[in-house]
Protein backbone atom coordinates (compact mmCIF):
# COMPACT_ATOMS: atom_id res chain seq x y z
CA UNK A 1 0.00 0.00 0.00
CA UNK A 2 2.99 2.42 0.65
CA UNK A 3 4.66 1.45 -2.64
CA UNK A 4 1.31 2.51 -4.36
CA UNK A 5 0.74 5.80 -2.57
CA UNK A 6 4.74 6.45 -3.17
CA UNK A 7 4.41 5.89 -7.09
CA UNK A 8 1.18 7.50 -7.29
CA UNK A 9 2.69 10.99 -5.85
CA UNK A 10 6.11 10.41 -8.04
CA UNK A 11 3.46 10.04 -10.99
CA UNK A 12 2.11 13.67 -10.79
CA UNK A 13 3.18 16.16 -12.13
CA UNK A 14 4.91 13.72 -14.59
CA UNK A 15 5.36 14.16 -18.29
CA UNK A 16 1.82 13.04 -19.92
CA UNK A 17 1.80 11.90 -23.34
CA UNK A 18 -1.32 12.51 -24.71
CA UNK A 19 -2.16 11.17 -28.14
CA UNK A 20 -6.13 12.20 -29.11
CA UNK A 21 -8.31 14.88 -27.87
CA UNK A 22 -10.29 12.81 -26.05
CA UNK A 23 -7.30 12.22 -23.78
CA UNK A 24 -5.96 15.77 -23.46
CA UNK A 25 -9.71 16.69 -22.53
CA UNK A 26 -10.13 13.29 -19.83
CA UNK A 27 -6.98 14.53 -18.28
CA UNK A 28 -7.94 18.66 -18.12
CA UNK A 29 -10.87 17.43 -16.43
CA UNK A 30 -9.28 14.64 -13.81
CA UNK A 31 -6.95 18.03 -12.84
CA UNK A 32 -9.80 20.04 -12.57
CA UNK A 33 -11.72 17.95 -10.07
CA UNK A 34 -8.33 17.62 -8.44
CA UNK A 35 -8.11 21.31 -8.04
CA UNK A 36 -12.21 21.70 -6.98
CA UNK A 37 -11.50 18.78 -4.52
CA UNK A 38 -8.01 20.73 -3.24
CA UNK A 39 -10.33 24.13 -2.70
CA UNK A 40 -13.65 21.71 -1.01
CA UNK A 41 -11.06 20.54 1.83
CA UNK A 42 -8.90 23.42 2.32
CA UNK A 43 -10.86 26.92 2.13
CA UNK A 44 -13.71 25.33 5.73
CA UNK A 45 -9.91 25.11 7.37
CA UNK A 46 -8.94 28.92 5.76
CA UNK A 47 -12.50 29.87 6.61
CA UNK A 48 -12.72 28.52 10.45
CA UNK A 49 -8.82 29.90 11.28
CA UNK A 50 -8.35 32.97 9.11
CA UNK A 51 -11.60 34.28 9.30
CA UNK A 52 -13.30 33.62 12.92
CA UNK A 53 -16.69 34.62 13.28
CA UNK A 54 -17.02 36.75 16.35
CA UNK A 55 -20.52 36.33 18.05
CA UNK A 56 -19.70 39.66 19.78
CA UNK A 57 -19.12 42.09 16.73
CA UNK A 58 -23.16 41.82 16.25
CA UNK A 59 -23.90 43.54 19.29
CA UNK A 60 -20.85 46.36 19.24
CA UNK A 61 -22.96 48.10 16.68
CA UNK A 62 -25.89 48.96 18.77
């Protein structure tokens, strides 16, 4: 199992030869759900640390 998670990190990034459009356009869209998956998981932990909700900031205004 280590092996596999070892060669699958070495593997991106990785020269990709693509050889019909149909590829090129299966592997924008693999990187693109990569990148929407990457932004799902990391902008709760930017949101909850970065920008903490105040419950007190409500009531300074009145």
């Amino acid at each position: 199992m280590g092996n596999q998670i070892i060669e699958f990190f070495t593997h991106i990034g990785g020269i990709v030869h693509i050889g019909t459009l149909v590829e090129y356009y299966d592997y924008i869209k693999a990187v693109e759900y990569l990148v929407c998956v990457g932004f799902l998981v990391v902008f709760p932990i930017f949101y909850k640390n970065i920008i903490m909700y105040n419950p007190d900031s409500e009531n300074q205004n009145k």
